[in-house]
C-alpha atoms as a PDB file:
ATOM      1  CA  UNK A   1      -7.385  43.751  94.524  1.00  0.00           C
ATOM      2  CA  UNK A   2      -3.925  43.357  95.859  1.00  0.00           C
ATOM      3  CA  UNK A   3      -2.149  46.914  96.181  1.00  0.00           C
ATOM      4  CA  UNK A   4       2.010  47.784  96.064  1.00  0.00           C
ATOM      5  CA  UNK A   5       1.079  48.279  99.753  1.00  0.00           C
ATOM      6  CA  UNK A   6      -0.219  44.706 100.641  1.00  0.00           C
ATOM      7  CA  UNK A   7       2.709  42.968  98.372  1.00  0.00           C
ATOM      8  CA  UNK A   8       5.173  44.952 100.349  1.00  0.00           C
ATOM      9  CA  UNK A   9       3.648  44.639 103.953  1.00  0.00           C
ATOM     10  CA  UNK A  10       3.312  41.102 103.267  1.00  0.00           C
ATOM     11  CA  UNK A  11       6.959  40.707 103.003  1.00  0.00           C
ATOM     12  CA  UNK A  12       7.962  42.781 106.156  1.00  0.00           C
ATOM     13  CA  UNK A  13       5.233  40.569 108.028  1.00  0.00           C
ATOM     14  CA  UNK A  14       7.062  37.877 106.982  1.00  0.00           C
ATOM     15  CA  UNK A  15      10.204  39.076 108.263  1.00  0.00           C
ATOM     16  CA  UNK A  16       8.904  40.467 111.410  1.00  0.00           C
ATOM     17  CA  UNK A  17       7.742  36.526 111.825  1.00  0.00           C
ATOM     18  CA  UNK A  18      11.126  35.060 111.167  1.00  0.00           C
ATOM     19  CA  UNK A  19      12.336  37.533 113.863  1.00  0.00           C
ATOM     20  CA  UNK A  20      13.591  35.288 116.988  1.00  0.00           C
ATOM     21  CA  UNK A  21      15.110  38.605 119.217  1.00  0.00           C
ATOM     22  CA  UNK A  22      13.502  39.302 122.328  1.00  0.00           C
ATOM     23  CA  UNK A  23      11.195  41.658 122.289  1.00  0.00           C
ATOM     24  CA  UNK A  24      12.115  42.911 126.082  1.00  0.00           C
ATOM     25  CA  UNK A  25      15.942  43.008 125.075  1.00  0.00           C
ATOM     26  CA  UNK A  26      15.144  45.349 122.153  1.00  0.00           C
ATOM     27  CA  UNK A  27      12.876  47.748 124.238  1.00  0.00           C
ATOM     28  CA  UNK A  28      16.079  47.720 126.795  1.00  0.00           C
ATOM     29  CA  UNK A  29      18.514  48.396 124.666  1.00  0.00           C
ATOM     30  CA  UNK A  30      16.354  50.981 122.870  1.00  0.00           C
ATOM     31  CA  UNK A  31      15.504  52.474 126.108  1.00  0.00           C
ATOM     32  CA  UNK A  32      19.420  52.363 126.865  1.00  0.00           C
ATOM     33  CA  UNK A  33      20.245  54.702 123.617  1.00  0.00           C
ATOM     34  CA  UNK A  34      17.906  56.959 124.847  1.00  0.00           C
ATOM     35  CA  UNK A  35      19.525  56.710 128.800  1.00  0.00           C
ATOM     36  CA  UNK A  36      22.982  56.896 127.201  1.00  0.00           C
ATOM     37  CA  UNK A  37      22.310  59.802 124.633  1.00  0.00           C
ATOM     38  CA  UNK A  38      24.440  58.002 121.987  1.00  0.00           C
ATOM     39  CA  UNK A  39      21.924  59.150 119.804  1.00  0.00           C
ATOM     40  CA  UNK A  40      20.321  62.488 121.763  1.00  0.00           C
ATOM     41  CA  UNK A  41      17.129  62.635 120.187  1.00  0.00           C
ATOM     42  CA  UNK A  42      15.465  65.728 118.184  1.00  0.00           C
ATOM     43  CA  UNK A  43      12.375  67.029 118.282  1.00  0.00           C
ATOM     44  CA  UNK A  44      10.496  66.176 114.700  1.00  0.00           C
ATOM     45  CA  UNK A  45       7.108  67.777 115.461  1.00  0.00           C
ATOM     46  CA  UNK A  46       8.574  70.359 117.188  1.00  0.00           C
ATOM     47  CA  UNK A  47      10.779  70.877 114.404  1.00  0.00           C
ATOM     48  CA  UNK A  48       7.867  71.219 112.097  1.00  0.00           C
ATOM     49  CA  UNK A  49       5.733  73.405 114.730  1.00  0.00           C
ATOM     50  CA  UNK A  50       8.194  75.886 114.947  1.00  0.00           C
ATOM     51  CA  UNK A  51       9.012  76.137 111.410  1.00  0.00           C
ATOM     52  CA  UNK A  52       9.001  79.421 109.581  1.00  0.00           C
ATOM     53  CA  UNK A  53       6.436  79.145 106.634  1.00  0.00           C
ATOM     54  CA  UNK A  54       6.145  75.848 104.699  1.00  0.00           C
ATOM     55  CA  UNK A  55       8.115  73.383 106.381  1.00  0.00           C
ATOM     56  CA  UNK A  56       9.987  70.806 104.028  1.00  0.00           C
ATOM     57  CA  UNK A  57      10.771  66.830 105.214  1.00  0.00           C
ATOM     58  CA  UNK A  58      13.322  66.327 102.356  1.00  0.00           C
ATOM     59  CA  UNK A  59      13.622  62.626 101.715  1.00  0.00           C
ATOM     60  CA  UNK A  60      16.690  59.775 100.925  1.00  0.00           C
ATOM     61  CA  UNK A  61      15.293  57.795  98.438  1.00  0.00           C
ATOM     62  CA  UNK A  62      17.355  55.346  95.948  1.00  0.00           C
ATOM     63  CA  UNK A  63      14.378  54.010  94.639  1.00  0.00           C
ATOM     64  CA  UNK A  64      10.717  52.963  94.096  1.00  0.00           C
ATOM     65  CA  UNK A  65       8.593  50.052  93.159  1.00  0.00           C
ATOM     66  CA  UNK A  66       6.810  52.241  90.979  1.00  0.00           C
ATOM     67  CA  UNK A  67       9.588  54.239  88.821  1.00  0.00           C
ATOM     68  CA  UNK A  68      12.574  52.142  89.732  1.00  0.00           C
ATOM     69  CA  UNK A  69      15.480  53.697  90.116  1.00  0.00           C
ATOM     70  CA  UNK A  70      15.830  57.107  91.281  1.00  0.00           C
ATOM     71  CA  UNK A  71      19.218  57.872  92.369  1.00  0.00           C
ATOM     72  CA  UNK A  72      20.720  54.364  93.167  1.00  0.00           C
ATOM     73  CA  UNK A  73      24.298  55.891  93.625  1.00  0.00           C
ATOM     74  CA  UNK A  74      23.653  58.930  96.383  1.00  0.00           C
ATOM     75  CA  UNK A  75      25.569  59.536  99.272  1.00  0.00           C
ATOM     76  CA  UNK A  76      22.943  59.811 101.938  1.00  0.00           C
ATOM     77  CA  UNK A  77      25.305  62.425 103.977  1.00  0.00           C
ATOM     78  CA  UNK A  78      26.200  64.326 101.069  1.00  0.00           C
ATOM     79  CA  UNK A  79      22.469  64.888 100.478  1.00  0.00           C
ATOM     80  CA  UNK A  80      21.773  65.332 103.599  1.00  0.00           C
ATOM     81  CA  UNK A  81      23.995  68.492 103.819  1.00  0.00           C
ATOM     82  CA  UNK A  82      22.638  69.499 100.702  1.00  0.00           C
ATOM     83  CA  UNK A  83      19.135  69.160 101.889  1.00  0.00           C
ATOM     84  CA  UNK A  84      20.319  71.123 105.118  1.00  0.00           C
ATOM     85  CA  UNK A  85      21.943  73.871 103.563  1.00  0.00           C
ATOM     86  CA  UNK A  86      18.907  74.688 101.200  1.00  0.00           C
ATOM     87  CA  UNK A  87      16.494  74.763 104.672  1.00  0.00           C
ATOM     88  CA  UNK A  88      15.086  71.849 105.234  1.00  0.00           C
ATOM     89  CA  UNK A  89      13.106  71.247 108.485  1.00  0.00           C
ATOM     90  CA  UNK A  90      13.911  67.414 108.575  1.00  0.00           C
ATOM     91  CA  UNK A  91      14.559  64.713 107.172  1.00  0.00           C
ATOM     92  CA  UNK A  92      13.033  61.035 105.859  1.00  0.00           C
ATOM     93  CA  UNK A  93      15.638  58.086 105.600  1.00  0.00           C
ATOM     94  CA  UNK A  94      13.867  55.205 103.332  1.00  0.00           C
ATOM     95  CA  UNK A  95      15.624  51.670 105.000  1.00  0.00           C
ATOM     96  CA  UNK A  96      13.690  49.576 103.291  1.00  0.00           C
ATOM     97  CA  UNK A  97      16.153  47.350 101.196  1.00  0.00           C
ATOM     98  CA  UNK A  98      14.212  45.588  99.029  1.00  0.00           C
ATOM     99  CA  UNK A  99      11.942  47.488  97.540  1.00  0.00           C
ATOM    100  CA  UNK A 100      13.670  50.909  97.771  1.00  0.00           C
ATOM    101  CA  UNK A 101      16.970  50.250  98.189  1.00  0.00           C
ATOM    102  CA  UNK A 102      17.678  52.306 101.512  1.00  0.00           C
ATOM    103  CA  UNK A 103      18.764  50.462 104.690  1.00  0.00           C
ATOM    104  CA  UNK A 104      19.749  51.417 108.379  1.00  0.00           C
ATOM    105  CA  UNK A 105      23.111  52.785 107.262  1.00  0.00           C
ATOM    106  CA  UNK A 106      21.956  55.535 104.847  1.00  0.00           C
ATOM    107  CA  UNK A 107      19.920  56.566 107.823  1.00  0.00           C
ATOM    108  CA  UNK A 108      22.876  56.616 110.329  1.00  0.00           C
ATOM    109  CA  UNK A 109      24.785  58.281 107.360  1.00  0.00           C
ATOM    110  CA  UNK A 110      22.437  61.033 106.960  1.00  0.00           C
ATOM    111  CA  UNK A 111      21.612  62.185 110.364  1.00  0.00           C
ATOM    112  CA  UNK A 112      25.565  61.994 111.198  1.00  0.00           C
ATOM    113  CA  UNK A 113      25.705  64.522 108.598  1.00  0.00           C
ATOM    114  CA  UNK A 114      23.390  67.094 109.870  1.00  0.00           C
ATOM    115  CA  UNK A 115      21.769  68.570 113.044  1.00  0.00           C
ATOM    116  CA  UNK A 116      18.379  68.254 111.824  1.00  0.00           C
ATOM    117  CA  UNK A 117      15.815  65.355 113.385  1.00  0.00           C
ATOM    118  CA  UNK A 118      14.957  62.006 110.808  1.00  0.00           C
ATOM    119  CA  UNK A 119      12.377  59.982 109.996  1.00  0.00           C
ATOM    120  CA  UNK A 120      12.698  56.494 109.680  1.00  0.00           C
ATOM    121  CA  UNK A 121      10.458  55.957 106.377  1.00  0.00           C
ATOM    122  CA  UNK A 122       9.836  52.120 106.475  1.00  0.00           C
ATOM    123  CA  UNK A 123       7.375  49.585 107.173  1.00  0.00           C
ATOM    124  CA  UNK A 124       6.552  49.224 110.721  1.00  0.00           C
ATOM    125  CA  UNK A 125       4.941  46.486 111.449  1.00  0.00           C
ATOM    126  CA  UNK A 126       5.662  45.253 114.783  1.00  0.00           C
ATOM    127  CA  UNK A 127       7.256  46.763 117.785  1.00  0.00           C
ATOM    128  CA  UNK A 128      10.774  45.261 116.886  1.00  0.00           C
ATOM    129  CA  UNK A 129      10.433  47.331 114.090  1.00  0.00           C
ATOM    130  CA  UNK A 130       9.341  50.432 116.398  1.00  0.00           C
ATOM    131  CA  UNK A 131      13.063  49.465 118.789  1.00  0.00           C
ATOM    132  CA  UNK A 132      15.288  49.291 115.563  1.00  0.00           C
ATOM    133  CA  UNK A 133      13.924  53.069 114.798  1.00  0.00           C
ATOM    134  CA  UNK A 134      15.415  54.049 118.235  1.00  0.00           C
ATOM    135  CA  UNK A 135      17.951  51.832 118.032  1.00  0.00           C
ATOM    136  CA  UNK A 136      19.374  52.897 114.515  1.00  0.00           C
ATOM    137  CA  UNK A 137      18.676  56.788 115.891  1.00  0.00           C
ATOM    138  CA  UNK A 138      15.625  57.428 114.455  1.00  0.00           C
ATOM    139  CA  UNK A 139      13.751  60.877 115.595  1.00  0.00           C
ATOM    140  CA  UNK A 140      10.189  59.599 114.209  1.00  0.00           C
ATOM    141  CA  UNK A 141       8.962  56.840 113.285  1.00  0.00           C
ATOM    142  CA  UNK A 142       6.330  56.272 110.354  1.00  0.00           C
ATOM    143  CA  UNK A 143       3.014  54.245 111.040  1.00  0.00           C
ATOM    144  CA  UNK A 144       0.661  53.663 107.661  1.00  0.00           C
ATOM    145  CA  UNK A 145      -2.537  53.196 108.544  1.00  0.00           C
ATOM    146  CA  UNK A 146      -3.655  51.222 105.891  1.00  0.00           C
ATOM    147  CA  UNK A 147      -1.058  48.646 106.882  1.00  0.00           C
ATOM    148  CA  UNK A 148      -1.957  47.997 110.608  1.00  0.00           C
ATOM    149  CA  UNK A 149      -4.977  46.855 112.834  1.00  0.00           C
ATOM    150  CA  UNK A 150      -6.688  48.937 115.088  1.00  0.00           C
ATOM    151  CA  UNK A 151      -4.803  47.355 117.876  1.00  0.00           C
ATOM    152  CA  UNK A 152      -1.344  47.413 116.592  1.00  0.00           C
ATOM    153  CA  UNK A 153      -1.457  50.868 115.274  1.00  0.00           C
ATOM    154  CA  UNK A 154      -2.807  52.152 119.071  1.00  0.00           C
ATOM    155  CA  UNK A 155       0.155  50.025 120.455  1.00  0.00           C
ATOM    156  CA  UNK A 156       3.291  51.030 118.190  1.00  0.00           C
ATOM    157  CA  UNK A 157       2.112  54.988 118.537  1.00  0.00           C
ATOM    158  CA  UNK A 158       2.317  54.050 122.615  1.00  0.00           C
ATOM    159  CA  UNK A 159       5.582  52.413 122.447  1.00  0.00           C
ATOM    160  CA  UNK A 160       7.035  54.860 119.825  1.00  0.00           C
ATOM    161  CA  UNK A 161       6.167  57.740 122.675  1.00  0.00           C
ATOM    162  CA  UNK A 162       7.666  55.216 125.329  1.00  0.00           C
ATOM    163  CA  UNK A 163      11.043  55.885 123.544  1.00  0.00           C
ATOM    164  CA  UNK A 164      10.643  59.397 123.008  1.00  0.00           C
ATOM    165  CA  UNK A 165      10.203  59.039 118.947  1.00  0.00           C
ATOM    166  CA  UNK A 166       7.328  61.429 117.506  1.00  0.00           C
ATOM    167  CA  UNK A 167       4.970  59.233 115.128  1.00  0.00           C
ATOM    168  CA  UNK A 168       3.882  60.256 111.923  1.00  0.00           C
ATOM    169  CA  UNK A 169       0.607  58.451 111.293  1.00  0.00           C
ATOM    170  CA  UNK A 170      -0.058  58.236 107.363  1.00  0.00           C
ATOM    171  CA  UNK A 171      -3.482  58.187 106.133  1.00  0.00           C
ATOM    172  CA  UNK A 172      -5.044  58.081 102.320  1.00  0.00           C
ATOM    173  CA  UNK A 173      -8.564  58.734 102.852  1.00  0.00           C
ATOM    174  CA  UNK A 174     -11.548  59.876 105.680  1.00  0.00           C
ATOM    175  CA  UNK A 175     -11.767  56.647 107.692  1.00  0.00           C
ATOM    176  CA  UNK A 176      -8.331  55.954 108.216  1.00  0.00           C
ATOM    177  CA  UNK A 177      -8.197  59.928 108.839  1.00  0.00           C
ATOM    178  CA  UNK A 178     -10.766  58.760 111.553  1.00  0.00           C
ATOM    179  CA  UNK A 179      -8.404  55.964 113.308  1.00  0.00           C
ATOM    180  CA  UNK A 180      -5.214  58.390 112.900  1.00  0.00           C
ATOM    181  CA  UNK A 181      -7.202  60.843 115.263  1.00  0.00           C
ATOM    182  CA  UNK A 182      -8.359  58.233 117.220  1.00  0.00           C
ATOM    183  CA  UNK A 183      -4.884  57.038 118.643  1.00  0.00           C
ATOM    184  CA  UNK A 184      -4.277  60.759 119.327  1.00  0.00           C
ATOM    185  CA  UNK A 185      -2.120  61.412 116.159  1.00  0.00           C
ATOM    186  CA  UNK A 186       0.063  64.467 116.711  1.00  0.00           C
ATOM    187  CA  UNK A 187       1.188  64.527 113.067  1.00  0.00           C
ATOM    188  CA  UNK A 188      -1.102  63.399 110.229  1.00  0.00           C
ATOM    189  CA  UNK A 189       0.546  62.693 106.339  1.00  0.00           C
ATOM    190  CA  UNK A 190      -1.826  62.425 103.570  1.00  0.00           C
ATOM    191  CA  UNK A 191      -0.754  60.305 101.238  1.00  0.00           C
ATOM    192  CA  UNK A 192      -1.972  61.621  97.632  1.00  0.00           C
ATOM    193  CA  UNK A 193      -0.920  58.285  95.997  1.00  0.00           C
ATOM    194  CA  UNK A 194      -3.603  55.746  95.473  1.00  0.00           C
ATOM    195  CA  UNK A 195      -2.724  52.488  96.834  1.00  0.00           C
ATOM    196  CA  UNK A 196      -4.857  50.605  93.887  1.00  0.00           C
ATOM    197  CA  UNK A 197      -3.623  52.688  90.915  1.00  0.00           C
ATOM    198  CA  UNK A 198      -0.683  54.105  92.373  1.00  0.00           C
ATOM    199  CA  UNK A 199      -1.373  56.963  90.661  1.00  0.00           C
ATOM    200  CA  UNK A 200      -1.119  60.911  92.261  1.00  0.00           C
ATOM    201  CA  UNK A 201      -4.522  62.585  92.996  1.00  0.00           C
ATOM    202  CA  UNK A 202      -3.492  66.276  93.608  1.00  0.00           C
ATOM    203  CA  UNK A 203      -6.671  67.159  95.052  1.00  0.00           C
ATOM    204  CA  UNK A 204      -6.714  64.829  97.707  1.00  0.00           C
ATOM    205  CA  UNK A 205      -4.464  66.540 100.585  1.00  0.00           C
ATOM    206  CA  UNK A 206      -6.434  69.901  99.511  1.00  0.00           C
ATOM    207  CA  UNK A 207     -10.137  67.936 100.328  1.00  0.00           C
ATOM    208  CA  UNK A 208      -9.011  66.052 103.542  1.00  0.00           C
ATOM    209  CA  UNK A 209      -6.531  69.258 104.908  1.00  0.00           C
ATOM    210  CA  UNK A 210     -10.793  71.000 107.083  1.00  0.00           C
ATOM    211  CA  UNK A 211     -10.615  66.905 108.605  1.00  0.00           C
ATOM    212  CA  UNK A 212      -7.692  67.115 110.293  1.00  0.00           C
ATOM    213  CA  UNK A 213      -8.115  68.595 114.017  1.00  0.00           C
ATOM    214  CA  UNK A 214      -6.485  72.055 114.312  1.00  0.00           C
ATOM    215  CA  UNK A 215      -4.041  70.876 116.856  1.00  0.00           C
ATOM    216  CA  UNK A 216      -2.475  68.316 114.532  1.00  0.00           C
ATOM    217  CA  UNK A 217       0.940  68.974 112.066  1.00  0.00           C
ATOM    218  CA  UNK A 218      -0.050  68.490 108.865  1.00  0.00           C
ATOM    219  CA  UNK A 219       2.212  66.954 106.155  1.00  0.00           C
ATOM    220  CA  UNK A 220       1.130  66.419 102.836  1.00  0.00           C
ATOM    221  CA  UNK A 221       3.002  63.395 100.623  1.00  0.00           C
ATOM    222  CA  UNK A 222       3.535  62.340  97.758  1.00  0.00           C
ATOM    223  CA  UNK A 223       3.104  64.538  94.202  1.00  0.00           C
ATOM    224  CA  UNK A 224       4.486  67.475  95.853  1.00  0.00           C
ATOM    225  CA  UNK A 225       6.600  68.651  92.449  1.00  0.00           C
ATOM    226  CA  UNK A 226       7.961  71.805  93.111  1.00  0.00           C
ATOM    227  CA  UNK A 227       7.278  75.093  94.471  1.00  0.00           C
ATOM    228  CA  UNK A 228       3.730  75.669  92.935  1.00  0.00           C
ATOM    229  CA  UNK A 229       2.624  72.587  94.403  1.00  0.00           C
ATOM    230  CA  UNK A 230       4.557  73.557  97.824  1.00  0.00           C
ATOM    231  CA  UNK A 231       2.320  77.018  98.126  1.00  0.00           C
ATOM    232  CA  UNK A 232      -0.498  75.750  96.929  1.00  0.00           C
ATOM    233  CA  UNK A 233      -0.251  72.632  99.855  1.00  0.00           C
ATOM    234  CA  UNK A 234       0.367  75.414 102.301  1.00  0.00           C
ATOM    235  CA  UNK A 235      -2.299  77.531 101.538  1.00  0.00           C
ATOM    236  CA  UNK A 236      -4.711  74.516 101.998  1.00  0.00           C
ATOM    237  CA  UNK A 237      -3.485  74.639 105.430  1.00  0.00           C
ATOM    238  CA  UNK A 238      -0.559  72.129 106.247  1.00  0.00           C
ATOM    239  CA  UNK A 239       2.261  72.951 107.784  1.00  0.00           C
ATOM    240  CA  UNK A 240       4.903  70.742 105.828  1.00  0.00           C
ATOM    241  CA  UNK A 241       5.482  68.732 102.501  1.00  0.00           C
ATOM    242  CA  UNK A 242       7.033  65.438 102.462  1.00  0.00           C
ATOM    243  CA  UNK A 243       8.813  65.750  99.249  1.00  0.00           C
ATOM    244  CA  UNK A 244      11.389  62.910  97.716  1.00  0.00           C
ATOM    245  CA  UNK A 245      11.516  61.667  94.265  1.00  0.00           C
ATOM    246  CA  UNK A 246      11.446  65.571  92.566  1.00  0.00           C
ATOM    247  CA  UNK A 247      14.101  66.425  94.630  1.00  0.00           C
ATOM    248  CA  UNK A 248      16.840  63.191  94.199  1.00  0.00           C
ATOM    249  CA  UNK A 249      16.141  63.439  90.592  1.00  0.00           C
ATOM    250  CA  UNK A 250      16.077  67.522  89.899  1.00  0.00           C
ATOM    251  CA  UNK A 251      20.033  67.414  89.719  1.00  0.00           C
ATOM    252  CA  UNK A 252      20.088  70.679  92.229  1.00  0.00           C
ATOM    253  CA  UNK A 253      18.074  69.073  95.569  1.00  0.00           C
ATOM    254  CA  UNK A 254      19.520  72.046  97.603  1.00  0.00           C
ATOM    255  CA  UNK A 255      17.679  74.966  95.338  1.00  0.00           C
ATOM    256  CA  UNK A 256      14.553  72.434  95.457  1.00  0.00           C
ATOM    257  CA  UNK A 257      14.444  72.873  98.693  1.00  0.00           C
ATOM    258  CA  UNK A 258      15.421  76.385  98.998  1.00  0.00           C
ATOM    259  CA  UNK A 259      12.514  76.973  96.344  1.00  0.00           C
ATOM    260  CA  UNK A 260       9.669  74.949  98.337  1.00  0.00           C
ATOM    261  CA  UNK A 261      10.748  76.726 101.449  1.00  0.00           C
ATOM    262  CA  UNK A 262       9.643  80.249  99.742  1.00  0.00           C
ATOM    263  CA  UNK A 263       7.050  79.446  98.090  1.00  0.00           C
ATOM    264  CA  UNK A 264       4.396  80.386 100.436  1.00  0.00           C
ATOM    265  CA  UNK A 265       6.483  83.493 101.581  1.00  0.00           C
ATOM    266  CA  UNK A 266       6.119  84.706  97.911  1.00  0.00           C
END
């Protein structure tokens, strides 16, 4: 059965095919932002390790393929401050344009805003797509391991460290839990959204949190509602919550925050 996942993969892999730039120009001029600290990077994992309590990766997100619009109108900086001010550890920038409306200027927008380090949430799918994250001033970069072979997840996580970018390595179930640890994942998300139904299985994070090696940051995604969810997450053991639609839609995304961030305090 063809998931939400495979129809949009298919399209980046289409793109990534129509892309004629040189691969070695891209890793140089990536390399160069990193030389030139026009972008100085920040530490995402250590951002998360050194959290206090529950850490929260608030996300930019105009839309999904699921629920359609979310908040098509936001000012990524604006929310970004917003985000900031109510605690957040981080941040995750959607620049997908097609399906979810984001792009590499809401990104650029956002982390111009604040001090704190950004995920690129996209599609990566080749390691063009692993120099634009640099390039566009990325902190992290987002690898799904349902979407990539063995091969090209072990050589995106090696480029992504290349360029100084921590890689969050998404997984949905045990064996792709298996070929997260197997690159040496530093930070594992579980996904709670099933990539047949697309819908939200709660328990999931909770049964897959004893898997994940002790040494790894653990993020759980997707579902994460509000504060009960956000305690209840942390007290199966991970370390952050990857949280986006409840808060762009709650109409107060700096108290959601502010509320996720003491939940497991309280």
């Amino acid at each position: 059965m063809t998931t939400y996942l495979d129809k949009i993969v298919a399209a980046h892999r289409t793109a990534a095919g129509a892309d004629e730039r040189s691969l070695d120009a891209l890793i140089e001029e990536a390399r160069g932002s990193v030389a030139r600290g026009s972008s100085a990077r920040r530490d995402f994992r250590g951002a998360l390790v050194a959290s206090d309590g529950l850490g929260v990766i608030a996300e930019i997100k105009r839309r999904s393929p699921s629920k359609g619009d979310l908040a098509p109108d936001l000012d990524p900086a604006a929310l970004a401050a917003l985000y900031r001010d109510g605690g957040a550890t981080c941040l995750s920038v959607l620049t997908d344009v097609e399906h979810f409306g984001g792009s590499p200027a809401d990104l650029q927008a956002a982390r111009g805003a604040v001090d704190i380090p950004v995920l690129r949430k996209d599609f990566t799918v080749s390691e063009a797509d692993v120099c634009d994250a640099r390039i566009m001033g990325a902190d992290c970069v987002l690898l799904i391991v349902a979407a990539l072979s063995g091969d090209e997840l072990e050589r995106f996580t090696a480029l992504a460290r290349d360029l100084g970018l921590s890689v969050l390595v998404e997984v949905h179930d045990e064996p792709e839990l298996d070929r997260a640890v197997a690159v040496g994942a530093d930070i594992v998300g579980v996904n709670q959204r099933d990539l047949v139904t697309f819908e939200v299985d709660t328990h999931r994070a909770e049964r897959m949190a004893p898997l994940i090696p002790a040494d790894v940051v653990k993020v759980a995604e997707s579902g994460v509602r509000d504060a009960i969810d956000a305690a209840r997450l942390a007290a199966a053991g991970y370390d952050a919550v990857l949280v986006g639609e409840s808060l762009v839609t709650s109409g107060d995304p700096r108290g959601g925050v502010a509320a996720m961030r003491r939940a497991f305090q309280a």
